[in-house]
N, C-alpha and C. Protein backbone atom coordinates (compact mmCIF):
# COMPACT_ATOMS: atom_id res chain seq x y z
N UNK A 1 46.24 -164.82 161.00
CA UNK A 1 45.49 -163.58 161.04
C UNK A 1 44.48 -163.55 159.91
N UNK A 2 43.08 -163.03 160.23
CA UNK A 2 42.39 -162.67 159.43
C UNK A 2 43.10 -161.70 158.17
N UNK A 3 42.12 -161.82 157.16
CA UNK A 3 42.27 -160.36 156.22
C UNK A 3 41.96 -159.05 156.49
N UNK A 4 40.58 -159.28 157.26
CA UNK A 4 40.18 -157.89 157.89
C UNK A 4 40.88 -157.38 158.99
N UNK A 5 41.61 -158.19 159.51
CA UNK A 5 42.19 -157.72 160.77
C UNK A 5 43.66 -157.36 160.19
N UNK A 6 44.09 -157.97 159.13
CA UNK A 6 45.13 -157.65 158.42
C UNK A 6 45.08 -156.35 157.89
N UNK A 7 43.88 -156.24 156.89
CA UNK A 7 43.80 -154.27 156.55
C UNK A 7 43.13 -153.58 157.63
N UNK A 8 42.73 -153.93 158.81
CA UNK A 8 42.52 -152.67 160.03
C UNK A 8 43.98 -152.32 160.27
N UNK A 9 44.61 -153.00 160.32
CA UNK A 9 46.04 -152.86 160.74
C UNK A 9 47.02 -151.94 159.77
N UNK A 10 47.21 -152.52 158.71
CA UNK A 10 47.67 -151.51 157.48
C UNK A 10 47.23 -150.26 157.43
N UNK A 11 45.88 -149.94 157.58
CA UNK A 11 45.17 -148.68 157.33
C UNK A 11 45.38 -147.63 158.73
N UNK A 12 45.56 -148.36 159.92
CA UNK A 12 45.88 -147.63 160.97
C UNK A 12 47.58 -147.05 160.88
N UNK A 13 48.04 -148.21 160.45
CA UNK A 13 49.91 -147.77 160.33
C UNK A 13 49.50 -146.53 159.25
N UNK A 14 48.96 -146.92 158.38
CA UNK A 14 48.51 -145.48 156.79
C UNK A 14 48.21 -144.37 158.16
N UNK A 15 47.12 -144.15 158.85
CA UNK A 15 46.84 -143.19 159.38
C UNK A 15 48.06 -142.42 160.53
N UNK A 16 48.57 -143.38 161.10
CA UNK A 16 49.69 -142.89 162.15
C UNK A 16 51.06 -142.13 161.23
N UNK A 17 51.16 -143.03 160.29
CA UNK A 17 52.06 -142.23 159.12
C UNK A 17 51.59 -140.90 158.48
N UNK A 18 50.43 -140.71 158.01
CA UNK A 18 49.98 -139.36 157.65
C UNK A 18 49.65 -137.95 158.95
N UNK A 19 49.91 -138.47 160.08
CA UNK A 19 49.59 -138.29 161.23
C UNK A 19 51.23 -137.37 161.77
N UNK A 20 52.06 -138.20 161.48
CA UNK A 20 53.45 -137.62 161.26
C UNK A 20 53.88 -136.82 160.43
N UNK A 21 53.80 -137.25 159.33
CA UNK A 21 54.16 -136.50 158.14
C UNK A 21 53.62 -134.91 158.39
N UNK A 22 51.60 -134.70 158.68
CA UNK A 22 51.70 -133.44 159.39
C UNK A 22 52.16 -132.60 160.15
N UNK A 23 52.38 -133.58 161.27
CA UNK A 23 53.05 -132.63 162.21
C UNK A 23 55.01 -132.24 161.78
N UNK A 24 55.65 -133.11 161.08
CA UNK A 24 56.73 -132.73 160.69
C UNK A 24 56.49 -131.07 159.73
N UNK A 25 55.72 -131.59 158.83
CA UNK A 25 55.44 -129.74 158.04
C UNK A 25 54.49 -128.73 158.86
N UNK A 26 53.91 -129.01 160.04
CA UNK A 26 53.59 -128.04 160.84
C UNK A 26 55.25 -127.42 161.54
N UNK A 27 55.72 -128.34 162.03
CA UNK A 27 57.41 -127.82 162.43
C UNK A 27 58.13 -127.02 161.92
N UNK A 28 58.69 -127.40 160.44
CA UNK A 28 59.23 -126.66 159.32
C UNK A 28 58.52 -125.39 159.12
N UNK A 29 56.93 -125.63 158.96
CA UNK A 29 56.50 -124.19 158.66
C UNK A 29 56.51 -123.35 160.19
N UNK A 30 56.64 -123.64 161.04
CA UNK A 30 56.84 -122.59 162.43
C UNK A 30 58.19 -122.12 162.48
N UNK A 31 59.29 -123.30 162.12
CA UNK A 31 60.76 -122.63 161.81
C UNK A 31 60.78 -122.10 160.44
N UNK A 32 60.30 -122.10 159.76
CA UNK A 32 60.26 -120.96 158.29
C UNK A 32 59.65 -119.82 158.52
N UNK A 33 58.78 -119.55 159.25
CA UNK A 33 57.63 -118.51 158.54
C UNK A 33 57.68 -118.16 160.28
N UNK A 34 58.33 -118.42 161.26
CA UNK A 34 58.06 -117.86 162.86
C UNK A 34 56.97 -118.20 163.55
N UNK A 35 56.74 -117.06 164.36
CA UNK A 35 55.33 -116.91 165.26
C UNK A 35 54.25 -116.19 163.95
N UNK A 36 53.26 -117.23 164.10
CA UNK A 36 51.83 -116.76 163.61
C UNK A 36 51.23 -115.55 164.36
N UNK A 37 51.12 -114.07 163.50
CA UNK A 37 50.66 -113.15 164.09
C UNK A 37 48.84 -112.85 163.72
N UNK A 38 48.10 -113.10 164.54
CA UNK A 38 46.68 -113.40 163.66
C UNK A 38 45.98 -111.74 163.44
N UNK A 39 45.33 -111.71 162.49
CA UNK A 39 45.18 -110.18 162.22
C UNK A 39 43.99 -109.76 162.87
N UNK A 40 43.90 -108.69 163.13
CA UNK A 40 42.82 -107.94 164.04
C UNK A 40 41.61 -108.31 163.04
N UNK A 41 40.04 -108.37 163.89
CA UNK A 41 38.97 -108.53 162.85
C UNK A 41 38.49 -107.16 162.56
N UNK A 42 37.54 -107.04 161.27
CA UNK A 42 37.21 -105.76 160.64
C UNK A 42 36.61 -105.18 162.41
N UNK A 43 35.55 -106.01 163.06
CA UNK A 43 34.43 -105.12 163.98
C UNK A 43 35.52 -104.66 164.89
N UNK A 44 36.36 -105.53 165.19
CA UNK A 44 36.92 -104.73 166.19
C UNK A 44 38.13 -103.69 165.89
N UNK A 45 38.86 -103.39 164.66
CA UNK A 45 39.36 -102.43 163.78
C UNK A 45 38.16 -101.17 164.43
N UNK A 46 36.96 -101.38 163.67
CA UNK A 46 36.16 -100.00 163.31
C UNK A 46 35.94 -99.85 164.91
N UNK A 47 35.47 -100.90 165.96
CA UNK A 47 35.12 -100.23 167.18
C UNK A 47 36.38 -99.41 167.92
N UNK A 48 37.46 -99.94 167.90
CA UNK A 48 38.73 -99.26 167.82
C UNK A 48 39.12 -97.56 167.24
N UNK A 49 38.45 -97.45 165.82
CA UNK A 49 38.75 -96.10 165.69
C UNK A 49 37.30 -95.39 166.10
N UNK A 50 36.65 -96.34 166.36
CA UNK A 50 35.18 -94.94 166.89
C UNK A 50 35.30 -94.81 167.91
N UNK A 51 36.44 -95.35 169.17
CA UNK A 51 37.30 -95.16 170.53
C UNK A 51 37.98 -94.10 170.00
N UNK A 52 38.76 -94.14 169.36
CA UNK A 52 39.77 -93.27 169.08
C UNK A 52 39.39 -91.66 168.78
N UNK A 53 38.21 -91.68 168.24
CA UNK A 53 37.70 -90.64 167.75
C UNK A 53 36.84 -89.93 168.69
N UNK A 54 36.50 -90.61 169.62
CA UNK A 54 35.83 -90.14 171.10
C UNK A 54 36.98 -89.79 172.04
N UNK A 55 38.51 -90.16 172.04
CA UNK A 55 39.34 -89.63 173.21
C UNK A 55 39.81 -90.64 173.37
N UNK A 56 41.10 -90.32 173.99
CA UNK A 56 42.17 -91.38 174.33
C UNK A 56 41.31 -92.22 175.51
N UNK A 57 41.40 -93.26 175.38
CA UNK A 57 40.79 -94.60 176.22
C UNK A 57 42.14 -94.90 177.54
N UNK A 58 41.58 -95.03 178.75
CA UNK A 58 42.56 -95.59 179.73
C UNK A 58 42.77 -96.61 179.67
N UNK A 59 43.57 -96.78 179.93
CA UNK A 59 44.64 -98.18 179.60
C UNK A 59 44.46 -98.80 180.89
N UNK A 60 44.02 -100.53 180.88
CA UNK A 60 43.83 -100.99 181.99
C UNK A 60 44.87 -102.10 182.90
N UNK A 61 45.67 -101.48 183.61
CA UNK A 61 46.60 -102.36 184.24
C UNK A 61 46.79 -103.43 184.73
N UNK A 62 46.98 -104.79 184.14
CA UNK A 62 47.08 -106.09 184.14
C UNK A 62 47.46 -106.62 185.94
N UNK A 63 46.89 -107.19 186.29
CA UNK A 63 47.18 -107.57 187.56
C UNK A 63 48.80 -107.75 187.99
N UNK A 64 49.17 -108.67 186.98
CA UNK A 64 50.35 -109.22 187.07
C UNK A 64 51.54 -107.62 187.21
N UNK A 65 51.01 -106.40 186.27
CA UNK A 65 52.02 -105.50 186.43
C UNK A 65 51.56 -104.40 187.49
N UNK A 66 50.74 -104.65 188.34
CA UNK A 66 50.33 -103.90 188.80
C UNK A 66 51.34 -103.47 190.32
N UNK A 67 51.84 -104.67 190.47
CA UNK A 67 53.77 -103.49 191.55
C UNK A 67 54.18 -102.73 191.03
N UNK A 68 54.11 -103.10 189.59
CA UNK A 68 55.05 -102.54 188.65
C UNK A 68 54.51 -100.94 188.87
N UNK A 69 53.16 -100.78 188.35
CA UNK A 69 52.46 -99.84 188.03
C UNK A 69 52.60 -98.65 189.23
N UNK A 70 52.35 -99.37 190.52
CA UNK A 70 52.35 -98.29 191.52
C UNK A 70 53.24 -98.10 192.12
N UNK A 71 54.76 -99.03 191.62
CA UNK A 71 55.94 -98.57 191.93
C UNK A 71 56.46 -97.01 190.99
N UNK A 72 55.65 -97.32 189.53
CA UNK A 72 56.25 -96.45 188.88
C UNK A 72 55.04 -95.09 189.34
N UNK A 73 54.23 -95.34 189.48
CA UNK A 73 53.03 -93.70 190.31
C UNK A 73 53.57 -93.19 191.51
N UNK A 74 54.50 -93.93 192.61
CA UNK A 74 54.41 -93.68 193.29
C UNK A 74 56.66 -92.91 193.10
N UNK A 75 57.16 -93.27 192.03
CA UNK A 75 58.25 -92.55 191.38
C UNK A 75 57.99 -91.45 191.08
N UNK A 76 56.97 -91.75 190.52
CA UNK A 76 56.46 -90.16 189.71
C UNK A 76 56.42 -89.33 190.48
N UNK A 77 55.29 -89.70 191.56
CA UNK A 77 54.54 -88.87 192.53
C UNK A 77 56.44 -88.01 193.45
N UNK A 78 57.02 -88.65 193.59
CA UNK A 78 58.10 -88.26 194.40
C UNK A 78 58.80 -87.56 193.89
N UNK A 79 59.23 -87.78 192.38
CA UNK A 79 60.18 -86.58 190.96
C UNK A 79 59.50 -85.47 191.14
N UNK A 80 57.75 -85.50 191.24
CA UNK A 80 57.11 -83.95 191.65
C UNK A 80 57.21 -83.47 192.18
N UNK A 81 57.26 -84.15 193.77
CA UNK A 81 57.14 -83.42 195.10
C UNK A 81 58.45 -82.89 194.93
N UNK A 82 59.73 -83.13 194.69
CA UNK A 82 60.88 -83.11 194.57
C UNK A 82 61.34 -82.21 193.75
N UNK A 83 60.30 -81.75 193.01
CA UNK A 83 60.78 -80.61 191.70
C UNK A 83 61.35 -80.81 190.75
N UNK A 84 61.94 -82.07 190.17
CA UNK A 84 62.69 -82.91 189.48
C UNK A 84 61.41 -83.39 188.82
N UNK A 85 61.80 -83.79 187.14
CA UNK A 85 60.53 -83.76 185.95
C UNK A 85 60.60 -84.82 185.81
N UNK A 86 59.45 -85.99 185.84
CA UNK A 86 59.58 -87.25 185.66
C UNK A 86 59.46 -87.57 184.31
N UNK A 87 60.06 -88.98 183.28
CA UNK A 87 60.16 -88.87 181.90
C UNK A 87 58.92 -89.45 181.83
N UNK A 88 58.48 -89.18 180.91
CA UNK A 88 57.58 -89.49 179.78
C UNK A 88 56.07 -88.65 180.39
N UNK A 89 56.53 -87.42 181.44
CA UNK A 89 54.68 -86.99 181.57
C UNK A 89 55.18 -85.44 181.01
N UNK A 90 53.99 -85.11 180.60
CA UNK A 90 54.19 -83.65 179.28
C UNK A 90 54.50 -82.20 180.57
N UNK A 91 55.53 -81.92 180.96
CA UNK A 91 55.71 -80.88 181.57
C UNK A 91 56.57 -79.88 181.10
N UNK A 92 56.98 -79.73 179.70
CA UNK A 92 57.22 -78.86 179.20
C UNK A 92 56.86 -78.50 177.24
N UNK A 93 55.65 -77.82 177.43
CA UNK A 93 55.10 -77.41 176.06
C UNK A 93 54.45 -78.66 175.38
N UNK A 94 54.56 -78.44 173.74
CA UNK A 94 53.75 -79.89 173.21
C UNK A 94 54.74 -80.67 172.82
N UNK A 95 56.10 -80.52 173.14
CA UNK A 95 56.98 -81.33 172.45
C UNK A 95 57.45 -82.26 173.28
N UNK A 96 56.50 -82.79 174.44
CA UNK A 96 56.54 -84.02 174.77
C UNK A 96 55.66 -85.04 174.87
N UNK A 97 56.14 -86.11 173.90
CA UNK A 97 55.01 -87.04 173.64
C UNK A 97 54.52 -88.28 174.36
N UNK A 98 53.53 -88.55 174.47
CA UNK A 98 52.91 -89.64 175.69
C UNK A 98 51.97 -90.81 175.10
N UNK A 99 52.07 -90.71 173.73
CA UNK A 99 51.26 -91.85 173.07
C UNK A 99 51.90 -92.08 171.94
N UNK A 100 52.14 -93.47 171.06
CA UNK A 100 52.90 -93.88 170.08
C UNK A 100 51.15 -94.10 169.68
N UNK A 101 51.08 -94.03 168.48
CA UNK A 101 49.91 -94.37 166.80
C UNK A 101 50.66 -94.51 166.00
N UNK A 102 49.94 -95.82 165.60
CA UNK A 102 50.06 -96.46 164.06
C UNK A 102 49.46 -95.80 163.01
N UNK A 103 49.83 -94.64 162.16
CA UNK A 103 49.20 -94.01 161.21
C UNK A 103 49.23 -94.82 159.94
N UNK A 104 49.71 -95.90 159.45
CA UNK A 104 49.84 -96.90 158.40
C UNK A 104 50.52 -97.77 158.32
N UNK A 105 49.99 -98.84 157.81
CA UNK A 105 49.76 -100.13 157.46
C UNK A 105 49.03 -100.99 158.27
N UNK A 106 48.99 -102.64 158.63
CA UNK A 106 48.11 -103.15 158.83
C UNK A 106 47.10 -102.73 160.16
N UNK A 107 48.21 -102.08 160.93
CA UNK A 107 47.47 -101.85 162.11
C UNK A 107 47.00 -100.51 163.05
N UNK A 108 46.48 -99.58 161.30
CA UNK A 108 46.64 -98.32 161.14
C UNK A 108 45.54 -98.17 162.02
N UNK A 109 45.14 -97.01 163.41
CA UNK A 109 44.82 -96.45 164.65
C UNK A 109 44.69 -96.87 165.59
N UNK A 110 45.57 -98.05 165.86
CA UNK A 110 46.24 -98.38 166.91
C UNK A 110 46.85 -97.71 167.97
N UNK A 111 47.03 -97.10 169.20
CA UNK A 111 47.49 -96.18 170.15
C UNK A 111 48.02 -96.77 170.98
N UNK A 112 49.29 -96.40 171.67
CA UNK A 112 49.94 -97.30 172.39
C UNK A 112 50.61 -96.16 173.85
N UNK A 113 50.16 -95.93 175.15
CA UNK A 113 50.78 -94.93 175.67
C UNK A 113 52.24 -95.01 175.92
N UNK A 114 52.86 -94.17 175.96
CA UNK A 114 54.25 -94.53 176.86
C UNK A 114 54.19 -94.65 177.96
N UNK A 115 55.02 -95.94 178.48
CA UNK A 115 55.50 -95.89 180.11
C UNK A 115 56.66 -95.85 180.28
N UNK A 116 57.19 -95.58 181.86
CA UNK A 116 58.53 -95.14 181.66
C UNK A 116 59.11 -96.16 181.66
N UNK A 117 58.90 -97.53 181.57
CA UNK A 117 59.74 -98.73 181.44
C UNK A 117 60.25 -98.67 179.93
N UNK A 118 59.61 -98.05 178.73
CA UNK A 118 59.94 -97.89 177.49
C UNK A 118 58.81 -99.13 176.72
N UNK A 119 59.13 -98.73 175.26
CA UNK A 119 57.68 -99.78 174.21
C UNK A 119 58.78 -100.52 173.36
N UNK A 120 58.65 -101.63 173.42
CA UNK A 120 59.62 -102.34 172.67
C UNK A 120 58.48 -102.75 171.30
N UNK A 121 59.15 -102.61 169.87
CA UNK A 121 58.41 -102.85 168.82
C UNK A 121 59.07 -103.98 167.65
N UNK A 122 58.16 -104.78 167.26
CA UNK A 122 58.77 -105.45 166.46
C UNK A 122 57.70 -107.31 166.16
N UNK A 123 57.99 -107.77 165.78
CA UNK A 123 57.37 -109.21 165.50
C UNK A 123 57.48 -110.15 166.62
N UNK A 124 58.05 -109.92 167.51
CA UNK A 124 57.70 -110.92 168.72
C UNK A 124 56.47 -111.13 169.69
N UNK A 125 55.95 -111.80 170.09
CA UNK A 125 54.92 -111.75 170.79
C UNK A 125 55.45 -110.84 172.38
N UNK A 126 56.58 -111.16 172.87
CA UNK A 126 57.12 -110.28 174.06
C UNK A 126 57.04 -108.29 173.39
N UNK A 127 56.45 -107.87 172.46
CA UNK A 127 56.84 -106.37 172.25
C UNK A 127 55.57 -105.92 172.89
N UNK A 128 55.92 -104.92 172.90
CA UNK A 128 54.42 -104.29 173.48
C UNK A 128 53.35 -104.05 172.46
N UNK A 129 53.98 -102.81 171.49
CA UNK A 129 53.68 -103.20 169.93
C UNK A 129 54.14 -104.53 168.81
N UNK A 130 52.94 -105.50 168.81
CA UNK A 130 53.42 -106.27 167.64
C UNK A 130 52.99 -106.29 166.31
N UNK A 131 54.22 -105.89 165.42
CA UNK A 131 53.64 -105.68 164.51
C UNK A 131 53.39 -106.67 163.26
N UNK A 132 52.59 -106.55 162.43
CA UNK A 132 52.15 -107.34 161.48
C UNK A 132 52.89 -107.11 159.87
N UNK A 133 54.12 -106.98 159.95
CA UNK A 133 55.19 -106.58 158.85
C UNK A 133 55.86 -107.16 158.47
N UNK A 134 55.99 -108.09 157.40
CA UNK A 134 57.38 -108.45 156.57
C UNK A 134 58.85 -108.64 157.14
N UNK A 135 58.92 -106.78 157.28
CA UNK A 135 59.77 -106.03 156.95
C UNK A 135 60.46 -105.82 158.21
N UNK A 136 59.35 -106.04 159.57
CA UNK A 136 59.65 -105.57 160.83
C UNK A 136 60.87 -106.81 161.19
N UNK A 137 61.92 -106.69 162.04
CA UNK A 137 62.39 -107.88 163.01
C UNK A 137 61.67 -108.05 164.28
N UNK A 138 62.14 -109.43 164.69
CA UNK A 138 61.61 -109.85 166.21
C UNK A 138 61.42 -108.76 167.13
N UNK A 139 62.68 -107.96 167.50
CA UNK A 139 62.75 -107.29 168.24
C UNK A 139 63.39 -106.04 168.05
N UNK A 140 62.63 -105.24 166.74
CA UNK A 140 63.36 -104.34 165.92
C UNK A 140 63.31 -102.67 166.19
N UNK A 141 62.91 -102.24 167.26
CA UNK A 141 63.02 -101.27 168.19
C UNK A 141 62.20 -100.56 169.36
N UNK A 142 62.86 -99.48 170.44
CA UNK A 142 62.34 -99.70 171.29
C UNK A 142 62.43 -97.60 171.86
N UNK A 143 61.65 -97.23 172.31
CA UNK A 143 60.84 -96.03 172.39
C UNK A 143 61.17 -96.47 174.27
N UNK A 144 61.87 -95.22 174.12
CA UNK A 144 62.59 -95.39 176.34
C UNK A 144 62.82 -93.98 176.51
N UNK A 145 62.53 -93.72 177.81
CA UNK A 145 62.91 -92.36 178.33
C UNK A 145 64.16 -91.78 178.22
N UNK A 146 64.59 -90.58 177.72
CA UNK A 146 65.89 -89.81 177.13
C UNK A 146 66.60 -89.86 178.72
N UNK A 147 67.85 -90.72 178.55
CA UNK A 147 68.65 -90.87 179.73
C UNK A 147 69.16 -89.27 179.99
N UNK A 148 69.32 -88.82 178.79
CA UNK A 148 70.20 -87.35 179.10
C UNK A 148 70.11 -86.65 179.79
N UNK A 149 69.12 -87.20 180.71
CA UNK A 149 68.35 -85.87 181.87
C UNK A 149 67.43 -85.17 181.44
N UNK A 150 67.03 -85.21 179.77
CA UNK A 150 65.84 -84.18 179.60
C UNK A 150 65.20 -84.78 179.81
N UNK A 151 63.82 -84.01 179.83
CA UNK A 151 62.13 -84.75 179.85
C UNK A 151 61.65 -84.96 178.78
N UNK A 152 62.08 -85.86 178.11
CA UNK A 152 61.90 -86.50 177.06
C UNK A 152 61.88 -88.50 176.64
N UNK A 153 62.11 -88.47 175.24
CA UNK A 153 61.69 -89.90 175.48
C UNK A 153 62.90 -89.88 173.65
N UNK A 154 63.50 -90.92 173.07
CA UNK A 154 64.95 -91.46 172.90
C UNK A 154 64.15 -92.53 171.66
N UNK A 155 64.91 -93.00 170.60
CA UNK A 155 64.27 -94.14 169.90
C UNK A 155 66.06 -95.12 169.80
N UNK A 156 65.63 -95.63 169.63
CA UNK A 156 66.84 -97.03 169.60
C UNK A 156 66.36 -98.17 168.38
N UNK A 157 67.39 -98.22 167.25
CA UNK A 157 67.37 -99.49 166.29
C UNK A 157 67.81 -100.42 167.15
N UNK A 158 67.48 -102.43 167.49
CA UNK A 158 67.43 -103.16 168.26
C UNK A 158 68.48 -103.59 167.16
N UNK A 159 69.18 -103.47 165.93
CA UNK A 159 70.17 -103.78 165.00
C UNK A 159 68.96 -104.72 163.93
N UNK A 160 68.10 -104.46 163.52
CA UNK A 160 67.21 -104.85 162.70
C UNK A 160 67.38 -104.64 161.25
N UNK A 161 67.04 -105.70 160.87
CA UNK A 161 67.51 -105.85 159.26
C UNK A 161 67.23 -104.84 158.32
N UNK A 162 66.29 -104.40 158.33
CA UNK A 162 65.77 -103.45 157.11
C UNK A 162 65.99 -102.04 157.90
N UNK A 163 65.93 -101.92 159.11
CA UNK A 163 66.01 -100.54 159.74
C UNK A 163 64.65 -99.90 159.77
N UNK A 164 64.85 -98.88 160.77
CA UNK A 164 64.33 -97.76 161.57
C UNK A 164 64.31 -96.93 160.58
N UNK A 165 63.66 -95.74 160.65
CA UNK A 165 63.91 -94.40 159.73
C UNK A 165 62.46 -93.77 160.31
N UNK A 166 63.46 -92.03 160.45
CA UNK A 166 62.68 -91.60 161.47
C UNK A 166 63.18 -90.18 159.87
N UNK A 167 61.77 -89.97 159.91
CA UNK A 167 61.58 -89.38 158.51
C UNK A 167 62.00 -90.41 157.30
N UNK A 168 63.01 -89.53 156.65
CA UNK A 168 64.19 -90.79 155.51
C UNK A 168 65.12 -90.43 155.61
N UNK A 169 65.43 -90.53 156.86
CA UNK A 169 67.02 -90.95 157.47
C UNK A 169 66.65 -92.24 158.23
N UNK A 170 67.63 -93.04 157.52
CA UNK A 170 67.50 -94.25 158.84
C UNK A 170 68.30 -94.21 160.30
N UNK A 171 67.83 -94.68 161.24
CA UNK A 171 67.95 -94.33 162.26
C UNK A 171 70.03 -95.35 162.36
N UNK A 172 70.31 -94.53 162.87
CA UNK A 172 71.56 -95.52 163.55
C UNK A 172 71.75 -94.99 165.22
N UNK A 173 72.33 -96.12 165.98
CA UNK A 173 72.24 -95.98 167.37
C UNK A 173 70.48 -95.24 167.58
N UNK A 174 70.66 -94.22 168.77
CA UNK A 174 69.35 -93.77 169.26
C UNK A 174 69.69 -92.02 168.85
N UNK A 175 68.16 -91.72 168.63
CA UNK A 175 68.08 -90.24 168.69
C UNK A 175 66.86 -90.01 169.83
N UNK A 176 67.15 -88.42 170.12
CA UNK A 176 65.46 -87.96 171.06
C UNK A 176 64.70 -87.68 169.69
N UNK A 177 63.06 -87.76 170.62
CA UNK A 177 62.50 -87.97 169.46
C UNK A 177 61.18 -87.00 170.07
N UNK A 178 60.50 -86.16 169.62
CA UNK A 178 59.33 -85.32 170.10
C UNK A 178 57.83 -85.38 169.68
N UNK A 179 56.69 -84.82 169.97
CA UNK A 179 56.26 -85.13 169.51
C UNK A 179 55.83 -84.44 167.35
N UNK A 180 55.46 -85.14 166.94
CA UNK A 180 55.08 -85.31 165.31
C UNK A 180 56.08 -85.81 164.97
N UNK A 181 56.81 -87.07 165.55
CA UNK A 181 58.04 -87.44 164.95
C UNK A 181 57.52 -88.67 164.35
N UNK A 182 57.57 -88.88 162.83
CA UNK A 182 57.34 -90.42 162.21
C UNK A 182 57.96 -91.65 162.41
N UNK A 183 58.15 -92.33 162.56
CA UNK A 183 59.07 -93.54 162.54
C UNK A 183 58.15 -94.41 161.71
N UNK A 184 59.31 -94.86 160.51
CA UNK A 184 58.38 -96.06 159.61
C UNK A 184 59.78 -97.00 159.70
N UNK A 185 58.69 -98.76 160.47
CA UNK A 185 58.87 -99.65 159.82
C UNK A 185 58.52 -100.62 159.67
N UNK A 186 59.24 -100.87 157.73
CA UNK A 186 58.76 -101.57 156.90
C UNK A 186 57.67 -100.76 156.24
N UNK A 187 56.54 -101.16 155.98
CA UNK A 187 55.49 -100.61 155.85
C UNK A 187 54.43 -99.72 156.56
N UNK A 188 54.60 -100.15 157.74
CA UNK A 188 54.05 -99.57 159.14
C UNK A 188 54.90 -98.02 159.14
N UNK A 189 53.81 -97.03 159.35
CA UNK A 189 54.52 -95.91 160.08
C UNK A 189 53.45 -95.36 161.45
N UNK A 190 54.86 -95.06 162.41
CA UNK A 190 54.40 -94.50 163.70
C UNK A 190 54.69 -93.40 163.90
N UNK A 191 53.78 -92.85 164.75
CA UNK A 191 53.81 -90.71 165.01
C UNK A 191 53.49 -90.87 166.15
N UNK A 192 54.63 -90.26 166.96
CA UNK A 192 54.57 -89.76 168.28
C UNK A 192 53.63 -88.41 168.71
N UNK A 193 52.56 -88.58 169.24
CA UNK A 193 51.86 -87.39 169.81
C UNK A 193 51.64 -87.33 171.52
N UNK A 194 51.33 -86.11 171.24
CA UNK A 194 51.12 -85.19 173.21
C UNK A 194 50.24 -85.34 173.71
């Protein structure tokens, strides 16, 4: 063998080795540190609250849920005809709430409506709300229609490390929850409004 053909060879094994070595600490850091949550950009932050400040924006129904969607309109539509109050639409006073907001931390005027399938919250990419917190777990709670028969809507800790706290009580099991009710977590706090 040549020399030159001798160090093309060395220098390629050098490159296939450094080639590994990356992708081994890309691994480690995905099992250390989780799912990468990437942060909202400033323009679309500010175009976001100058939405917000003009009126609640309709929410546009994803193809994929869209059985979903007119299975649940066409529930609704029947709890009415029926005289029976369907959960999560405001038919008695202001103390029923139909939109979750992020009033602080990273992903402060954020709006999220309720559906009656419920809002699961927390660091997973599967939540509806994902949040950008420390503090939050994967799947660290979830906002569902009050089974009790009222017309209302219920909060549930998912058993999350740092906890729920709805004011400064931390939450254990589920409470109903109305609207101006806070829920902070971690750093993030959410307010249920009508």
């Amino acid at each position: 063998m040549s020399e030159l053909t001798l160090t093309l060879l060395r220098l390629g094994l050098l490159a296939l080795l450094w080639l590994f070595i990356f992708s081994v600490v890309g691994v480690l850091r995905t099992d250390i540190y989780g799912t990468a949550v990437t942060r909202r950009g400033k323009r679309k932050a500010a175009k976001e609250a100058q939405n917000q400040q003009r009126g609640p924006a309709r929410t546009p129904v994803p193809a994929a849920a869209g059985a979903g969607a007119a299975a649940g309109a066409a529930g609704v539509a029947a709890a009415q005809g029926s005289g029976r109050k369907a959960p999560g639409r405001k038919t008695r006073g202001k103390g029923v709430p139909t939109t979750l907001v992020v009033t602080e931390g990273p992903l402060a005027g954020t709006s999220l409506p309720l559906r009656s399938g419920g809002v699961l919250i927390g660091r997973n990419p599967e939540c509806a709300l994902v949040l950008d917190d420390d503090y939050a777990s994967g799947r660290h709670c979830r906002i569902y229609p009050d089974p009790s028969g009222r017309d209302g809507w219920a909060v549930e800790d998912l058993g999350s490390t740092n906890g729920t706290f709805i004011g400064r009580d931390r939450l254990t099991g589920s409470r109903p929850v109305e609207v101006g009710t806070t829920l902070r977590i971690g750093k993030t706090v959410l307010e249920l409004r009508g």
